[in-house]
Every structure is written in structure tokens, then in C-alpha cells.
N, C-alpha and C. Protein backbone atom coordinates (compact mmCIF):
# COMPACT_ATOMS: atom_id res chain seq x y z
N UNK A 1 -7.95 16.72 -6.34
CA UNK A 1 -7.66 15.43 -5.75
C UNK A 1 -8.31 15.35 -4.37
N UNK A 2 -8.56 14.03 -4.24
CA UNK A 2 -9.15 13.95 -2.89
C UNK A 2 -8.93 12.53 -2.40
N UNK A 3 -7.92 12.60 -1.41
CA UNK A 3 -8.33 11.65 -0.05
C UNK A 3 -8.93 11.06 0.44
N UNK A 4 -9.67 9.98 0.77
CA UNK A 4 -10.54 9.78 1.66
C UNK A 4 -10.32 8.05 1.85
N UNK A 5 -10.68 7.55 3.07
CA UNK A 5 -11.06 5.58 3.72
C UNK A 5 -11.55 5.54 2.69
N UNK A 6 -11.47 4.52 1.98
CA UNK A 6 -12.16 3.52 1.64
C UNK A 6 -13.61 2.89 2.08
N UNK A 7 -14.46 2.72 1.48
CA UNK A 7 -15.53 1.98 3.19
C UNK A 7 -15.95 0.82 2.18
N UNK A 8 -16.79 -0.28 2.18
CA UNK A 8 -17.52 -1.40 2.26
C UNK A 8 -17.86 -0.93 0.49
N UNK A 9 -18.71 0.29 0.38
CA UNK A 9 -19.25 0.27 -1.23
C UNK A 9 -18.02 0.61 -1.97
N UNK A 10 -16.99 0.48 -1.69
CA UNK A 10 -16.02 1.17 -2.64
C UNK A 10 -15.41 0.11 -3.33
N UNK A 11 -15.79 -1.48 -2.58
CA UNK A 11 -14.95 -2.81 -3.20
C UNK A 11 -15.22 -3.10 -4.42
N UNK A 12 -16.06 -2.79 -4.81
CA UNK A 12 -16.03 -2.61 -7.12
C UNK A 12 -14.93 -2.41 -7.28
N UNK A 13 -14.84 -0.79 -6.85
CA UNK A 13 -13.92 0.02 -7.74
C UNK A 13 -12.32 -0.32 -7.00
N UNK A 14 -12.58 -0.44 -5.79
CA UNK A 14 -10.97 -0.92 -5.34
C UNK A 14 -10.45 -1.79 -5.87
N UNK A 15 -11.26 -3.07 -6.18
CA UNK A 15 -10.75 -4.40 -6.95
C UNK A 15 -10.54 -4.10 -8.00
N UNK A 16 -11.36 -3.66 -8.74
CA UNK A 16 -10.66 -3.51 -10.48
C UNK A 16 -9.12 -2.62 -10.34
N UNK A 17 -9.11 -1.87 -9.46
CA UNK A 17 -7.81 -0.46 -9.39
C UNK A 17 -6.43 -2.02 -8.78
N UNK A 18 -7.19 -2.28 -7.80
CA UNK A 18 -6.05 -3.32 -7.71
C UNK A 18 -5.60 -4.46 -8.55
N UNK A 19 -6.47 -5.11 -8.99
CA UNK A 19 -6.50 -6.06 -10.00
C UNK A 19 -5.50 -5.58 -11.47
N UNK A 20 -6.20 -4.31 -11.78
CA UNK A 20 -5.13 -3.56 -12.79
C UNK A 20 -4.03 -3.58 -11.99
N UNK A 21 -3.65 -2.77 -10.87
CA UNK A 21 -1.88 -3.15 -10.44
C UNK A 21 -1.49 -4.49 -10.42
N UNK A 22 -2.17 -4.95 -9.97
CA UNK A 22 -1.26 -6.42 -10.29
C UNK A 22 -0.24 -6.83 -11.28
N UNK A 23 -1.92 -6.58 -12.96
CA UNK A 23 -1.43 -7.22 -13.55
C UNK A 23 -0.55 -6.23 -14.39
N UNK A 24 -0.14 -5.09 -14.39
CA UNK A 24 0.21 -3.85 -14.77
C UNK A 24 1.69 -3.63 -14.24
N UNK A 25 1.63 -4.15 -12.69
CA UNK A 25 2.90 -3.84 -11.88
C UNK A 25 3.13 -5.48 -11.46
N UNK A 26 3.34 -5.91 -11.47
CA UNK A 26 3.85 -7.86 -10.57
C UNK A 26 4.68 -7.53 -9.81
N UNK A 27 5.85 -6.93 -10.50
CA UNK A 27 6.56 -7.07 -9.18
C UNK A 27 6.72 -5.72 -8.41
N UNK A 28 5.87 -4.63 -8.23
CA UNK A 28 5.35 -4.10 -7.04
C UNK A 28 4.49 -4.79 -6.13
N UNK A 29 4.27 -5.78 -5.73
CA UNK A 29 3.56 -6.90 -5.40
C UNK A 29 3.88 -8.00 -5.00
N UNK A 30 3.15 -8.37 -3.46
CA UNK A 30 3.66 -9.75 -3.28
C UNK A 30 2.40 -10.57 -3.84
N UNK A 31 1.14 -10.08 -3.56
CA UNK A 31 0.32 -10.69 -3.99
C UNK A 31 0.32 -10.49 -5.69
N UNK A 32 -0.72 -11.95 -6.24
CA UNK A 32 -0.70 -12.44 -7.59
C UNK A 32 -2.04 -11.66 -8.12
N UNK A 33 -1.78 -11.42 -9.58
CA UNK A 33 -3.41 -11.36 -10.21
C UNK A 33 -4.54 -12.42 -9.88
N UNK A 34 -3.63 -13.83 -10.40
CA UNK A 34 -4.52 -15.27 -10.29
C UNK A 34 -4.97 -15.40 -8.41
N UNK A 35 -4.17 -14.80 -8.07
CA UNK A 35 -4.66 -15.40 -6.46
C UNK A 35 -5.79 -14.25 -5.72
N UNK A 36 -6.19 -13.02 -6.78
CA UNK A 36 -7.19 -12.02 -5.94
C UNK A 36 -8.30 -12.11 -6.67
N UNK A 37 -7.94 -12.56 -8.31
CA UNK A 37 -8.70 -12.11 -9.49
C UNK A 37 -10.29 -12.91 -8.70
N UNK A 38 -10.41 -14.31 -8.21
CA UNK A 38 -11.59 -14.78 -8.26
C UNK A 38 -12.16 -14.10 -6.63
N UNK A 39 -11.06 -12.88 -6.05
CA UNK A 39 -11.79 -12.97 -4.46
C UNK A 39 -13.57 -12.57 -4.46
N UNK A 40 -13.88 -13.02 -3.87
CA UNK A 40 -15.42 -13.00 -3.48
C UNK A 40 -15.51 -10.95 -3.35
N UNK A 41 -16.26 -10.19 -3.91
CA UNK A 41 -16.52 -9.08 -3.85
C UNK A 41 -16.65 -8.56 -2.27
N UNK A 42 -17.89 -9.62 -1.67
CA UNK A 42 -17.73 -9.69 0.40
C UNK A 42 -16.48 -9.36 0.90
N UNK A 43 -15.38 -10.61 0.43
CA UNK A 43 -14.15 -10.52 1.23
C UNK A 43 -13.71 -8.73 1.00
N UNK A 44 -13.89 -8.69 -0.31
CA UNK A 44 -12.76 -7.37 -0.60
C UNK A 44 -13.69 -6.00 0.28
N UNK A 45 -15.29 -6.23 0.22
CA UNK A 45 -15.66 -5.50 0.90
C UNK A 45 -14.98 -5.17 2.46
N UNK A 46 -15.53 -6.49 3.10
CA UNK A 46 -14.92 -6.70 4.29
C UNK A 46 -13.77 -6.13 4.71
N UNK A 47 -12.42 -6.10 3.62
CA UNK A 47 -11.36 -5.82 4.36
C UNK A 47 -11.35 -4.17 3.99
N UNK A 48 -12.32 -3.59 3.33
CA UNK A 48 -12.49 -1.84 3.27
C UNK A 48 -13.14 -1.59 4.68
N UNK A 49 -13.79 -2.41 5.45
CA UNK A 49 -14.61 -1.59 6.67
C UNK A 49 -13.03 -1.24 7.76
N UNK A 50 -13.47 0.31 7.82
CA UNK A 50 -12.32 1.17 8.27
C UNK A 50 -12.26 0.74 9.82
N UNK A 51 -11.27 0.29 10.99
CA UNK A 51 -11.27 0.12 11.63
C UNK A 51 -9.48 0.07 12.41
N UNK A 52 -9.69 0.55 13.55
CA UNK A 52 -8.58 1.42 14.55
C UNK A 52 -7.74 -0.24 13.78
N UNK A 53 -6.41 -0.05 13.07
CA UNK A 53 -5.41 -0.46 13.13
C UNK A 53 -5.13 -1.09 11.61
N UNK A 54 -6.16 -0.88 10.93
CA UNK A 54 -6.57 -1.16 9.63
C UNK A 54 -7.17 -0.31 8.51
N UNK A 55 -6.76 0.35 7.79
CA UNK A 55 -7.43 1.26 6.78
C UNK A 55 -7.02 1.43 5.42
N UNK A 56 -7.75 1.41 4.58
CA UNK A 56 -7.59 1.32 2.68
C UNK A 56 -7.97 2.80 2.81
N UNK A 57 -7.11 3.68 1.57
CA UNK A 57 -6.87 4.79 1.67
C UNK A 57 -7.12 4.71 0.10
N UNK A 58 -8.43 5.60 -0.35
CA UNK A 58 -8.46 6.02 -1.57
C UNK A 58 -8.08 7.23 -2.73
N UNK A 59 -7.17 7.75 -3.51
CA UNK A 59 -7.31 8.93 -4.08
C UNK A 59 -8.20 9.20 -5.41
N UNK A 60 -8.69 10.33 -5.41
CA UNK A 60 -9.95 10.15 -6.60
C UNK A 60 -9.65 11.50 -6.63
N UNK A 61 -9.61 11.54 -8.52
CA UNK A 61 -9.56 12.62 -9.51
C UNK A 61 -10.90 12.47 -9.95
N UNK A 62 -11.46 13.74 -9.89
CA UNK A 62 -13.16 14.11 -10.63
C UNK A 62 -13.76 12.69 -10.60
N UNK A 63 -13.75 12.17 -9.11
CA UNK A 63 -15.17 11.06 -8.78
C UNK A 63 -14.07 9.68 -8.63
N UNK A 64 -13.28 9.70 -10.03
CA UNK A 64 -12.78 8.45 -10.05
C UNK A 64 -11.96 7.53 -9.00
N UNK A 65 -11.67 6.49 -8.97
CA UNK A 65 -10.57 6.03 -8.50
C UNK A 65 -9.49 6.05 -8.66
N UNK A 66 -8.71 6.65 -8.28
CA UNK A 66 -6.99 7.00 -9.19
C UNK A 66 -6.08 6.47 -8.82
N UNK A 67 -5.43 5.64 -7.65
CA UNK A 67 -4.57 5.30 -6.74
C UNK A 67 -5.47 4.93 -5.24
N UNK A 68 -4.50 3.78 -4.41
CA UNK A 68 -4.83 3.24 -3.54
C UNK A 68 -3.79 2.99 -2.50
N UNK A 69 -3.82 2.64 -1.70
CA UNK A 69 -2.98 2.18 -0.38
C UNK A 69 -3.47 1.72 1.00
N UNK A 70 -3.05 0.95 1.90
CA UNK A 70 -3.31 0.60 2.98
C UNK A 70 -2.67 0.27 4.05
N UNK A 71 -2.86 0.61 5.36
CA UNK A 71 -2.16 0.72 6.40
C UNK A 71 -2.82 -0.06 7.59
N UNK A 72 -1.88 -0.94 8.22
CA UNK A 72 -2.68 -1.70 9.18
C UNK A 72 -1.27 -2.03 10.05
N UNK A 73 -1.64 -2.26 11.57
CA UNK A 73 -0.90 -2.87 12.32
C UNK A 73 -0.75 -3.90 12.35
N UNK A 74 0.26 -4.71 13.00
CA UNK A 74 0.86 -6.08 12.94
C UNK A 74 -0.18 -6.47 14.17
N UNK A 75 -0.49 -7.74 14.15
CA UNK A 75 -1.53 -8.57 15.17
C UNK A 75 -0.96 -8.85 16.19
N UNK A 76 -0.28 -9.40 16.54
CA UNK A 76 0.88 -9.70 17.64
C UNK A 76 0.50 -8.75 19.03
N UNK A 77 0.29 -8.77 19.80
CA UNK A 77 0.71 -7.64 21.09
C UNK A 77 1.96 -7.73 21.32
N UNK A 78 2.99 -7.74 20.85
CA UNK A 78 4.00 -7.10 20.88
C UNK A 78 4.89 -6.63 19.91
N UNK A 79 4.00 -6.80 18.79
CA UNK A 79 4.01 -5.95 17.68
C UNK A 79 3.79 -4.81 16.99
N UNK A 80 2.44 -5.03 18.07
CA UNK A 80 1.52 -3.85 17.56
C UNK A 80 2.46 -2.48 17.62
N UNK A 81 3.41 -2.01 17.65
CA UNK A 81 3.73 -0.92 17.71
C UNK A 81 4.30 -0.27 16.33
N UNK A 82 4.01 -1.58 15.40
CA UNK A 82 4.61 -1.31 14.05
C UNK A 82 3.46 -1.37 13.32
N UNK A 83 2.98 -0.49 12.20
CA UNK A 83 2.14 -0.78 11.12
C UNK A 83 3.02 -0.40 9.95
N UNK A 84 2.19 -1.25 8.35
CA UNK A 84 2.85 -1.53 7.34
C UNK A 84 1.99 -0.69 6.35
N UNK A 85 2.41 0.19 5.99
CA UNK A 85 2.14 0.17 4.87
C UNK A 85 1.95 -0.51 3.61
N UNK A 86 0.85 -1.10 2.95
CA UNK A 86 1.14 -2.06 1.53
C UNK A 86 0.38 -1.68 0.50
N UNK A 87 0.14 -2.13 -0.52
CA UNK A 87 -0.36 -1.93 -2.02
C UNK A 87 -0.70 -0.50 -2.43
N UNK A 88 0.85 0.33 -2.50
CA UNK A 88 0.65 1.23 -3.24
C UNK A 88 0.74 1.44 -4.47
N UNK A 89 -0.24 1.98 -5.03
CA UNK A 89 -0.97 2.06 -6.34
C UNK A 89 -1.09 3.34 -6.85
N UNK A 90 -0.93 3.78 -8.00
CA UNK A 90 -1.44 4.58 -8.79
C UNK A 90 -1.89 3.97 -10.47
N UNK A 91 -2.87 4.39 -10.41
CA UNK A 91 -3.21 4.33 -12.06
C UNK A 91 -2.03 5.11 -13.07
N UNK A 92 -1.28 4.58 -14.25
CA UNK A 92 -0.81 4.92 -15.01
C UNK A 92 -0.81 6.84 -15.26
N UNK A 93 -2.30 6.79 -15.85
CA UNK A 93 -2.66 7.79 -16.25
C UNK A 93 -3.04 8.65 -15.60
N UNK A 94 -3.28 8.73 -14.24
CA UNK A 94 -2.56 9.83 -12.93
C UNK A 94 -1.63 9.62 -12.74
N UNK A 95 -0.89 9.25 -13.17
CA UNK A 95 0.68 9.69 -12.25
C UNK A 95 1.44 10.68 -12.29
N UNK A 96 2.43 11.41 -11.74
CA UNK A 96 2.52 12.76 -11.99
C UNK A 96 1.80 13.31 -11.31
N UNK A 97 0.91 13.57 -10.16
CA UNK A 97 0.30 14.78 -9.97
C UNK A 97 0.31 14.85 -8.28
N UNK A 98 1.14 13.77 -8.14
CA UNK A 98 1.32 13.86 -6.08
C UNK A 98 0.52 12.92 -5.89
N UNK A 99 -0.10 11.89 -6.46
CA UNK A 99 -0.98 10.87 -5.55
C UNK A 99 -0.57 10.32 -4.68
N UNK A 100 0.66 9.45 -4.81
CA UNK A 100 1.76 8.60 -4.07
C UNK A 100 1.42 9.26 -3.22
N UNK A 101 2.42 10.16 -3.03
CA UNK A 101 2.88 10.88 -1.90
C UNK A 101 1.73 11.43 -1.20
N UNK A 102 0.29 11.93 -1.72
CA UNK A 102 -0.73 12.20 -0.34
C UNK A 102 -1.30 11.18 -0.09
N UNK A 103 -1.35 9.97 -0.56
CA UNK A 103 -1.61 8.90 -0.30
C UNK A 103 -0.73 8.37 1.14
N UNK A 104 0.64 8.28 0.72
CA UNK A 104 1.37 7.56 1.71
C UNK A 104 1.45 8.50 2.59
N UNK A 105 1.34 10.08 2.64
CA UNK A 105 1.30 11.09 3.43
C UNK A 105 -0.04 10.82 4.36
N UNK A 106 -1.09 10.25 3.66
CA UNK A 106 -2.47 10.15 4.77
C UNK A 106 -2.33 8.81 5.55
N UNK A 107 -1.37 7.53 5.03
CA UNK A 107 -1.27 6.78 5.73
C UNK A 107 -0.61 6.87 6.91
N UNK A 108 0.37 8.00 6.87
CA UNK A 108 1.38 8.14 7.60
C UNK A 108 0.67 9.08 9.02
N UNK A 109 0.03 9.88 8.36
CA UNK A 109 -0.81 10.81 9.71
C UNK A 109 -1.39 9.90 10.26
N UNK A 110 -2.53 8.92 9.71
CA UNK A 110 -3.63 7.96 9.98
C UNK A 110 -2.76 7.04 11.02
N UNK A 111 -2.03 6.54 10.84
CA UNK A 111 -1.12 5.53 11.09
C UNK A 111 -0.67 5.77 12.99
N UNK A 112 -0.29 7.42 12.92
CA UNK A 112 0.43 7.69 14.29
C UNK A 112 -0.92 7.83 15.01
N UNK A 113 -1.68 8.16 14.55
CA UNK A 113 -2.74 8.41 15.74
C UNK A 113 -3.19 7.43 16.23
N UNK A 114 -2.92 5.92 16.27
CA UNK A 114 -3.24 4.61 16.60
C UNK A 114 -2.39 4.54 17.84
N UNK A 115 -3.30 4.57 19.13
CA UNK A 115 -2.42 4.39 20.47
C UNK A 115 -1.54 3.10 20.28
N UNK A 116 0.03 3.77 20.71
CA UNK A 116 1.12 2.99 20.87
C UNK A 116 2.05 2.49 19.69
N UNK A 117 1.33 3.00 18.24
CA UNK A 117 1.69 3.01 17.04
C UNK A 117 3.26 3.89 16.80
N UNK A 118 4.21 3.00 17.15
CA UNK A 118 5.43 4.41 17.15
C UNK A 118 6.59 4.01 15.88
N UNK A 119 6.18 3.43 15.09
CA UNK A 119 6.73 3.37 13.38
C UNK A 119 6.32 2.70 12.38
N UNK A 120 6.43 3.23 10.73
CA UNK A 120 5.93 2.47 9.52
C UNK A 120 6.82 2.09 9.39
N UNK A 121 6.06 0.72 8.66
CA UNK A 121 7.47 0.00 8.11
C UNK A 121 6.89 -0.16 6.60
N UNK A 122 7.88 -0.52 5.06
CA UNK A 122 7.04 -0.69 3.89
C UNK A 122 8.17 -1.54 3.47
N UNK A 123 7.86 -2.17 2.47
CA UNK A 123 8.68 -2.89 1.27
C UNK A 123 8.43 -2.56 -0.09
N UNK A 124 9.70 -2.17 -0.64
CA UNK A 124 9.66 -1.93 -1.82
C UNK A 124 10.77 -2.71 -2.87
N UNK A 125 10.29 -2.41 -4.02
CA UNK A 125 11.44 -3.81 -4.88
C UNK A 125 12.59 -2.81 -5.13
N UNK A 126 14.02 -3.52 -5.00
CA UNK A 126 15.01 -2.41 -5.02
C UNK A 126 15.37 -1.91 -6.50
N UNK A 127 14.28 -2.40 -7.41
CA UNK A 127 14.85 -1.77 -9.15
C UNK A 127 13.70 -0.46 -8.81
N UNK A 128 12.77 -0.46 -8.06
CA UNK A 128 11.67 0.84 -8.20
C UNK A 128 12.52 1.94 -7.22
N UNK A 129 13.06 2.50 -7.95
CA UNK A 129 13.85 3.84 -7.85
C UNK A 129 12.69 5.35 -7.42
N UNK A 130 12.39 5.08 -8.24
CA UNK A 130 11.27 6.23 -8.12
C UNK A 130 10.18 6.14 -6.51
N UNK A 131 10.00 5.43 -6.45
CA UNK A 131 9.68 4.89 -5.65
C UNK A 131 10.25 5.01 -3.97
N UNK A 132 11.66 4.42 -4.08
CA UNK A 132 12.43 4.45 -2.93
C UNK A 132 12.87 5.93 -2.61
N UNK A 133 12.93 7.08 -3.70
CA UNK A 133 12.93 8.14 -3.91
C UNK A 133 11.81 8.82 -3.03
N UNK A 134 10.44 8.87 -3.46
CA UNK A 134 9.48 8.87 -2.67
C UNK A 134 9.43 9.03 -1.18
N UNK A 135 9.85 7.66 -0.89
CA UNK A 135 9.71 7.27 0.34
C UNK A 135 10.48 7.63 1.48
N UNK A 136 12.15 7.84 0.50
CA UNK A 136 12.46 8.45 1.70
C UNK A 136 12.61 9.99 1.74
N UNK A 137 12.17 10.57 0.32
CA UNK A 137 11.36 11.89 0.81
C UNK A 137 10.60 12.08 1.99
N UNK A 138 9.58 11.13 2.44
CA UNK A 138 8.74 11.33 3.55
C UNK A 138 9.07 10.90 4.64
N UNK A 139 10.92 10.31 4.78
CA UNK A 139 11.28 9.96 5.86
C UNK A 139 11.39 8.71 6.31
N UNK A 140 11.20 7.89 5.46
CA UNK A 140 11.31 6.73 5.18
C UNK A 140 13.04 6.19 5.12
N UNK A 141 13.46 5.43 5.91
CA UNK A 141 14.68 5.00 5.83
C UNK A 141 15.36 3.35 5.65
N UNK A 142 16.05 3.24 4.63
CA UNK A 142 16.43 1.94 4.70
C UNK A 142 16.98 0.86 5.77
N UNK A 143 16.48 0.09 5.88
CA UNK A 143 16.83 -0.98 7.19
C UNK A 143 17.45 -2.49 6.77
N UNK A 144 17.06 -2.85 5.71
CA UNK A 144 17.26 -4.58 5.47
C UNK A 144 16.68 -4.21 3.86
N UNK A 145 17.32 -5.47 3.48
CA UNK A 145 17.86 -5.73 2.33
C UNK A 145 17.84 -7.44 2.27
N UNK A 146 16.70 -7.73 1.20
CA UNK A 146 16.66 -9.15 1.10
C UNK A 146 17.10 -9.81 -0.37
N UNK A 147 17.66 -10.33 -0.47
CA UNK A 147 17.75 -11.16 -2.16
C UNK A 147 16.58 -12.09 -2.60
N UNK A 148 16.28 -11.80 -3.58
CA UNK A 148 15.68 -12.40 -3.76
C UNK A 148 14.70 -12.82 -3.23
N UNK A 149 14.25 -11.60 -2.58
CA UNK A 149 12.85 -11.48 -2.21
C UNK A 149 11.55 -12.42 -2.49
N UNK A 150 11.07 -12.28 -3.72
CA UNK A 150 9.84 -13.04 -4.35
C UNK A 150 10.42 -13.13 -5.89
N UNK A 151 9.45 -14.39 -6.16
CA UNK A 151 9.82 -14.86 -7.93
C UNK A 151 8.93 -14.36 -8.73
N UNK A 152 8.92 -13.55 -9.80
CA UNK A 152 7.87 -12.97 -10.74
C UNK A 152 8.19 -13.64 -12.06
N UNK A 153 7.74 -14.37 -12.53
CA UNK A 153 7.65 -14.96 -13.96
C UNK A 153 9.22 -15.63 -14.14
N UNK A 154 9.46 -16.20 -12.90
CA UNK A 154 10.48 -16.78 -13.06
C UNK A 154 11.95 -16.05 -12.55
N UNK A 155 11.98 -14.67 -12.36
CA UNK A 155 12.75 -13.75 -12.27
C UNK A 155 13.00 -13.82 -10.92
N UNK A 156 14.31 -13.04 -10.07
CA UNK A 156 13.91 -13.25 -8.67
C UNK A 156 14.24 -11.49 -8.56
N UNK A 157 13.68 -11.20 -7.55
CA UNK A 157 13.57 -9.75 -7.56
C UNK A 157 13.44 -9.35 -5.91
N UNK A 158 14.86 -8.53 -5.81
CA UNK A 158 15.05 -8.18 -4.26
C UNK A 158 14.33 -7.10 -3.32
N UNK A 159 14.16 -7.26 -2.82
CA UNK A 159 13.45 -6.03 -1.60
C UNK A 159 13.94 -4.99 -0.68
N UNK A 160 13.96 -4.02 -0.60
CA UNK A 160 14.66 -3.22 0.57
C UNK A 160 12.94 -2.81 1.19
N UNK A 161 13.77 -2.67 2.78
CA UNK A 161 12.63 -2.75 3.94
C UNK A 161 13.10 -1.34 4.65
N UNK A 162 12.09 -0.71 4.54
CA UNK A 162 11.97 0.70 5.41
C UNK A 162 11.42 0.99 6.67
N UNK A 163 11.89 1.87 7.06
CA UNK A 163 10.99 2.01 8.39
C UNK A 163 10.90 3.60 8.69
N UNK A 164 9.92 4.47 9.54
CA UNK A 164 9.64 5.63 9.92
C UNK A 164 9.32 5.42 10.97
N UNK A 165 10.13 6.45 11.82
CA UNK A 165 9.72 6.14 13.46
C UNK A 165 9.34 7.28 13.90
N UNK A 166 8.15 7.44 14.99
CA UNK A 166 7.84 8.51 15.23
C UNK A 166 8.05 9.65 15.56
């Protein structure tokens, strides 16, 4: 397994890996299949160029793309002291083998070394068990609790909100 940014040539393979979560996972997701499926290949490039407060985090088994994630700070100056973790991903058929977790483990190193960066925050849907399991393996702790979070095919599906402080 291997780690590594994301950069600019990787937006092929990031979009299809995400595009499959979407439509694979919905409600791990705030974003839609229909609302990324037509993004311009540029845009998706664009938002891979690695930069202090922003970074797509790739894992790759023998070359491939296997899982994804990304970490960026809040825009605000008086925000900035929080970054989010979002769209964590694994492919089906890696799972099982620690991706998650060195995934959200490299966001989490990546993350503190951002001057003034002093906690993650993530959202997760409160039926993904496995998941919330995960997370607060790595220290991740529950904070808020929303109902009815977002609507997936009609369904309403709640959120718990985490945070890691430095």
C-alpha cells in the first residue's frame, strides 16, 4: 500500500474512484452522482493541485487507485483553525486491509502541520458504525448530532459531527 497527494494527473482516476462512491455509497455523501458526474475533468484537476490548507490524499494497491480522502481548512480567518476532513472512500474490493485508517491517519499528520491548524473536524452518517468505530479509534470524538441531516432517495438520514484536537 501506498500513500501519497494526489496532484493535477491523477483527476481520471480520482473521478471515476469518486464517482463509483457516490453511486455505490449516497449516503456516505453530501455530494450527488448527478451533480459531479458531468464536472469538467479541469475543475477536478484543479482541486488535486496540493496546496498549504487543501489536499486529496490517494491510497494505491499495485499502481491502482484504491481509496481516497481530503483535507482542507475552513476559509474564514477565524476559522482557519479547523480543517475537515471529507470524501472518505474505499473501493469495495480493498477493504479490509487498513486503507481508511492510513488514509485518515495521513490526513491527520498532514492536517497538524498547517500553521495554527489546532483540530479535525468530520461528518459521518450515524447508521455507518464501522465507520464511527474507525474514527474514534484515531481519536476522533463525538460533538453534535443532527436529524436529519441530508435526504437520499427520499430517506432522511442523520449525522454525527466529530472533532480531534491537537
Amino acid at each position: 500500500m501506498t500513500i501519497r497527494l494526489l496532484e493535477p494527473e491523477d483527476a481520471q482516476i480520482f473521478q471515476a474512484v469518486r464517482l463509483r462512491g457516490l453511486l455505490e455509497e449516497p449516503t456516505a455523501f453530501v455530494s450527488d452522482h448527478s451533480e459531479e458526474v458531468d464536472r469538467p475533468l479541469s475543475d477536478v484537476a484543479a482541486r488535486l493541485i496540493p496546496k498549504e490548507g487543501a489536499v486529496v490524499f490517494g491510497a494505491f494497491i499495485e499502481g491502482k487507485l484504491a481509496g481516497v480522502t481530503g483535507v482542507e481548512t475552513e476559509k474564514s480567518a477565524r476559522l482557519r483553525h479547523k480543517a475537515w476532513v471529507w470524501g472518505v472512500y474505499v473501493q469495495p474490493e480493498f477493504r479490509g486491509k487498513g486503507l481508511a485508517r492510513a488514509l485518515i491517519t495521513a490526513s491527520i499528520e498532514h492536517a497538524f502541520t498547517w500553521p495554527g491548524v489546532l483540530q479535525l473536524n468530520l461528518g459521518v452518517n450515524a447508521n455507518n458504525t464501522a465507520a464511527r468505530r474507525l474514527y474514534e479509534s484515531l481519536g476522533f470524538v463525538e460533538f453534535s448530532f443532527e436529524k436529519q441531516f441530508m435526504i437520499v432517495n427520499g430517506e432522511p438520514h442523520d449525522e454525527i459531527l466529530m472533532v480531534k484536537v491537537r
